[in-house]
C-alpha atoms as a PDB file:
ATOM      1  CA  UNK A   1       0.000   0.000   0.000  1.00  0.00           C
ATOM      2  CA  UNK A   2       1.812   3.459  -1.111  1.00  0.00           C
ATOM      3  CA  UNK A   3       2.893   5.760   1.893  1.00  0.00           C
ATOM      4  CA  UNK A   4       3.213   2.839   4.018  1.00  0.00           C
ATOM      5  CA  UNK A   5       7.107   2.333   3.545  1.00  0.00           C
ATOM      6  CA  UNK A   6       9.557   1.033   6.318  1.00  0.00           C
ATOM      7  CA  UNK A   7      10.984   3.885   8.234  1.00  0.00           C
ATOM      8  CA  UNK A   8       7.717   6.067   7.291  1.00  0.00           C
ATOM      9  CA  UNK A   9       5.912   7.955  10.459  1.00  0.00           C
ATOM     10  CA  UNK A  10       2.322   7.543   9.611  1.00  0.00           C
ATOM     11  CA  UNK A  11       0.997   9.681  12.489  1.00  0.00           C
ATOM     12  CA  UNK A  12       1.229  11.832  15.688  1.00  0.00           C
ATOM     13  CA  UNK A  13      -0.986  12.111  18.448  1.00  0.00           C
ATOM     14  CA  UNK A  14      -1.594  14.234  21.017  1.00  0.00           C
ATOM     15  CA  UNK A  15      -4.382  13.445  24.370  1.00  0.00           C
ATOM     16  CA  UNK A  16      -4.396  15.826  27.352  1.00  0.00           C
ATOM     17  CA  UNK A  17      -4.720  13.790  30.692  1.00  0.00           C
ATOM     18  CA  UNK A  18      -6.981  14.903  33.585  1.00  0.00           C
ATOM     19  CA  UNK A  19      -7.547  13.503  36.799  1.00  0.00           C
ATOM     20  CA  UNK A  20     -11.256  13.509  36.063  1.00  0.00           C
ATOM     21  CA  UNK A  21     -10.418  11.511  33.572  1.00  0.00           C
ATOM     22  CA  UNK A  22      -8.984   8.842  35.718  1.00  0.00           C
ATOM     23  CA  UNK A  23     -12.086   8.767  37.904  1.00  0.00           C
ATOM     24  CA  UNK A  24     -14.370   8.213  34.886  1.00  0.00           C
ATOM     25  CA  UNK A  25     -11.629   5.502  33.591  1.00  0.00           C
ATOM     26  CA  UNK A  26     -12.290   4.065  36.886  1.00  0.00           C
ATOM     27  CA  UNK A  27     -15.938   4.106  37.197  1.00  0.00           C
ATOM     28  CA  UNK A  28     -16.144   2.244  34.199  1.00  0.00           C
ATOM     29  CA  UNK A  29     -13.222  -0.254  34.580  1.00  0.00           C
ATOM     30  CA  UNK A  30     -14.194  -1.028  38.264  1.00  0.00           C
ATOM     31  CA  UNK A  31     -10.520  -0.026  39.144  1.00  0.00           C
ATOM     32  CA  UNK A  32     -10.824   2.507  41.982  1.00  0.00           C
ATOM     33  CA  UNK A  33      -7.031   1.944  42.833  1.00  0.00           C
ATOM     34  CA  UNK A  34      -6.225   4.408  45.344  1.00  0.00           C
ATOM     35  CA  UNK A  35      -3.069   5.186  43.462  1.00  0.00           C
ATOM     36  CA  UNK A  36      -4.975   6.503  40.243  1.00  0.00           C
ATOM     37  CA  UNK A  37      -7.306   8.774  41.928  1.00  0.00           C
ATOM     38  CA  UNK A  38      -5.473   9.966  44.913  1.00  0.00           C
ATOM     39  CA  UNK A  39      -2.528  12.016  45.578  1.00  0.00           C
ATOM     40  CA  UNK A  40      -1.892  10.870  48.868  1.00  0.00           C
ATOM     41  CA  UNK A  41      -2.155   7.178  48.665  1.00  0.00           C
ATOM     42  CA  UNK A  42      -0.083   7.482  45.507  1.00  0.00           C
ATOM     43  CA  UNK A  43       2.579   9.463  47.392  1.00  0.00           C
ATOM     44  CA  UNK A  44       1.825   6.840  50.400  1.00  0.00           C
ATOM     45  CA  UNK A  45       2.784   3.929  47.536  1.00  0.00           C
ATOM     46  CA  UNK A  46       5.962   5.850  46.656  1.00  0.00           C
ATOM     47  CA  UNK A  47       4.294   7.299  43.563  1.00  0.00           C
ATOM     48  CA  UNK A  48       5.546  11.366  42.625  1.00  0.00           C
ATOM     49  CA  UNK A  49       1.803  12.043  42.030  1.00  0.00           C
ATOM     50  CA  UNK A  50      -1.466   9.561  40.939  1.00  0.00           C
ATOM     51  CA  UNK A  51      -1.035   7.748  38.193  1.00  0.00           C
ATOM     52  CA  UNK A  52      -3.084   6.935  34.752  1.00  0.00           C
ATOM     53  CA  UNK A  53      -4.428   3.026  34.560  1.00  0.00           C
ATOM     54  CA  UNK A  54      -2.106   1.307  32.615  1.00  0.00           C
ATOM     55  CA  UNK A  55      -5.291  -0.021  30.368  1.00  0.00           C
ATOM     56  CA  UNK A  56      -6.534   3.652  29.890  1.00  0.00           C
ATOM     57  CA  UNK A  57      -3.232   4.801  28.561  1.00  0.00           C
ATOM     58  CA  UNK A  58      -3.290   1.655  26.244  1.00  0.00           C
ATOM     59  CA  UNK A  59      -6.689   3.008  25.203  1.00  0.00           C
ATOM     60  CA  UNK A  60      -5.719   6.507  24.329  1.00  0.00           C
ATOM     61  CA  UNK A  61      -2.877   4.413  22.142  1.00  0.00           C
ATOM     62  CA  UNK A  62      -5.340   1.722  19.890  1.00  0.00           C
ATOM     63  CA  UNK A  63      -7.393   5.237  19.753  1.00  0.00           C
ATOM     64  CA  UNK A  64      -4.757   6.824  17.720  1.00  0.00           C
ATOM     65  CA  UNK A  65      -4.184   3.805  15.825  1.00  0.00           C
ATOM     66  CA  UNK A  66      -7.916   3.627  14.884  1.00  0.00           C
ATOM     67  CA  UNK A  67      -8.180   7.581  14.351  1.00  0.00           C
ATOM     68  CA  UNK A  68      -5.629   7.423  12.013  1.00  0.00           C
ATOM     69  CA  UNK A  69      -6.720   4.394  10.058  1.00  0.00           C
ATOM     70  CA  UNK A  70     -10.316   6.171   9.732  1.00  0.00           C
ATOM     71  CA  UNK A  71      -8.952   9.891   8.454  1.00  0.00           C
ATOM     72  CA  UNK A  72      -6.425   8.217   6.291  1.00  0.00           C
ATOM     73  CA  UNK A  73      -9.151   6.042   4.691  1.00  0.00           C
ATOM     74  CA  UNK A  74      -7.703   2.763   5.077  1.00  0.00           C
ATOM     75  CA  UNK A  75      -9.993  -0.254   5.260  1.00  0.00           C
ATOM     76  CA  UNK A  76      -8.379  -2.260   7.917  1.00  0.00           C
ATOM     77  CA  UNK A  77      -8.547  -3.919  11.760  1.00  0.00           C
ATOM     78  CA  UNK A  78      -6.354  -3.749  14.127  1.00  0.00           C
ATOM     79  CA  UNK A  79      -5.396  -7.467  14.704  1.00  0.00           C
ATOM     80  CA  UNK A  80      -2.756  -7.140  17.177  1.00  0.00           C
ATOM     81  CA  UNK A  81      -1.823  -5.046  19.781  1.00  0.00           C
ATOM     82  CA  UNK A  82       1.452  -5.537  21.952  1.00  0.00           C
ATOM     83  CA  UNK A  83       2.752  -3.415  24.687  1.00  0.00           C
ATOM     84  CA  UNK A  84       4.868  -3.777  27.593  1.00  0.00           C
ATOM     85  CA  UNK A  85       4.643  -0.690  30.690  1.00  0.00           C
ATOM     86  CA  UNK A  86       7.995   1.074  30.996  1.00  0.00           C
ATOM     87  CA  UNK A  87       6.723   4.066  33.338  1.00  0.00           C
ATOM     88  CA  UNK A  88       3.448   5.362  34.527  1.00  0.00           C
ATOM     89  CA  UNK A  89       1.967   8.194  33.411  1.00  0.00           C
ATOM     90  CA  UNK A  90       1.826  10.786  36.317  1.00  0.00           C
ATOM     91  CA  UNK A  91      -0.951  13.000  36.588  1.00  0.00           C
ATOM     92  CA  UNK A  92      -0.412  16.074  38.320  1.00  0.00           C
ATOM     93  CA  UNK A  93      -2.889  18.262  39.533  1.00  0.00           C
ATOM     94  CA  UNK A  94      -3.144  20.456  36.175  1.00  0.00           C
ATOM     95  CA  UNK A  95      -3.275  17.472  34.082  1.00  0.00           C
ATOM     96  CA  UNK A  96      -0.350  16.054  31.533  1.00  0.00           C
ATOM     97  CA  UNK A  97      -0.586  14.753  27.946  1.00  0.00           C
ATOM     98  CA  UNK A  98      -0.036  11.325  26.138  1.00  0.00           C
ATOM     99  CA  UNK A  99       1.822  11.914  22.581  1.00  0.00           C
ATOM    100  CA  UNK A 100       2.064   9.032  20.225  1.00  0.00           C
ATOM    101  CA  UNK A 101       3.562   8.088  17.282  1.00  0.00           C
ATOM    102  CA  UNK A 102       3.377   5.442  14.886  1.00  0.00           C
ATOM    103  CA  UNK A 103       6.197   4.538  12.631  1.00  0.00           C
ATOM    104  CA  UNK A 104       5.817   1.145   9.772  1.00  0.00           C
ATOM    105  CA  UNK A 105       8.324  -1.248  10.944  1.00  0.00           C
ATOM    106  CA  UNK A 106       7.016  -3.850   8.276  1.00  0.00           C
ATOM    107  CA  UNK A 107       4.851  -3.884   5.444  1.00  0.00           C
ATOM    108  CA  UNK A 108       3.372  -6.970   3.583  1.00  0.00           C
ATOM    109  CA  UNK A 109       0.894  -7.476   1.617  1.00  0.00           C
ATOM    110  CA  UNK A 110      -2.249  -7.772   3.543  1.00  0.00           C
ATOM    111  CA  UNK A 111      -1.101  -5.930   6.681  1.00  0.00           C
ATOM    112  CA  UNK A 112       1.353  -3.225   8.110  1.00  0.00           C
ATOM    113  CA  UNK A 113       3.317  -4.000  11.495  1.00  0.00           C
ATOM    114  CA  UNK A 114       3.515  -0.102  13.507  1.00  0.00           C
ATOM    115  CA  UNK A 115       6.204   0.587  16.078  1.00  0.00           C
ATOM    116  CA  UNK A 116       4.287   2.656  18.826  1.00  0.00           C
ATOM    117  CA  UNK A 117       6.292   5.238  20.381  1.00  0.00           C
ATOM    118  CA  UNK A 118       4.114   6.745  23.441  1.00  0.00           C
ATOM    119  CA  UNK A 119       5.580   8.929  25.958  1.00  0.00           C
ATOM    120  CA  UNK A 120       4.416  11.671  28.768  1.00  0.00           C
ATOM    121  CA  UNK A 121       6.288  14.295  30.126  1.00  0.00           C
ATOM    122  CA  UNK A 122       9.059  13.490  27.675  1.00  0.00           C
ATOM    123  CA  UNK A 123       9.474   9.525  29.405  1.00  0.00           C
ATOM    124  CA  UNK A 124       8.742   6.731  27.242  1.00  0.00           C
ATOM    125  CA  UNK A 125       5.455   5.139  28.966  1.00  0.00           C
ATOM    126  CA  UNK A 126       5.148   2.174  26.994  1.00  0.00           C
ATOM    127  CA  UNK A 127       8.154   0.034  25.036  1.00  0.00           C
ATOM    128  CA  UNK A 128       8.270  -1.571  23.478  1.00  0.00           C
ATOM    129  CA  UNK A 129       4.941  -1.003  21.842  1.00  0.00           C
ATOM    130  CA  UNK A 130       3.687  -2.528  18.121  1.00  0.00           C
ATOM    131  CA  UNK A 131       0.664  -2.862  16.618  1.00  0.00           C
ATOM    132  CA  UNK A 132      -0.432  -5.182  13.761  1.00  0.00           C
ATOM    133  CA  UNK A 133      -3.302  -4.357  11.151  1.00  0.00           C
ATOM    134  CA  UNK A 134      -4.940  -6.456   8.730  1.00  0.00           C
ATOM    135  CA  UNK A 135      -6.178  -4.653   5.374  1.00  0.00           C
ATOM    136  CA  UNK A 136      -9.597  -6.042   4.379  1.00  0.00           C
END
């Protein structure tokens, strides 16, 4: 598929954090983690500040993966989705951002393997990440 060459960044992303939305993550998930929601049981756990749920900050990643599949018009699924937690994503009081990148790391035909680059306050939060998508 053209555009989708090895070495080529296919998009950025950028989603602002709040700790409000940690609390709705965590109505939703169930996970009412002291640690995510507040400050001083985070600090109490040795934490700098509360922390995003690992599974919302994977969530903010396969929803730039999807966003850019829709706006770039490609008629695909996202078939695989690897990631392994390298640092949390602290959440201070005015909020923080996740930014994300995805780079081709292998194209075939019939699917395109990303390398997911996602980092907060300049730390990498997730590595290494990759995603796999299928073209229909």
């Amino acid at each position: 598929m053209n555009g989708l060459d090895v070495g080529t960044v296919v998009f950025t992303a950028s989603y602002p954090v709040e700790r409000a939305d940690l609390q709705r993550y965590a109505d939703a998930s169930g996970d009412r983690n002291p640690i995510h929601l507040d400050e001083a049981a985070a600090k109490a756990a040795g934490l700098p500040d509360v922390i995003a749920h690992g599974m919302y900050t994977m969530g903010l990643v396969s929803r730039a993966i999807l966003e850019w599949v829709a706006d770039a018009g490609i008629d695909a699924r996202l078939a695989d989705f690897t990631a392994r937690f390298a640092k949390p994503v602290v959440v201070p009081e005015g909020g923080t951002a996740v930014e994300v990148e995805g780079k081709v790391r292998k194209s075939e035909d019939g699917s395109v393997e990303l390398a997911i680059t996602a980092t907060s306050a300049g730390e990498r939060v997730l590595a290494p990440a990759r995603a796999t998508l299928t073209f229909r």
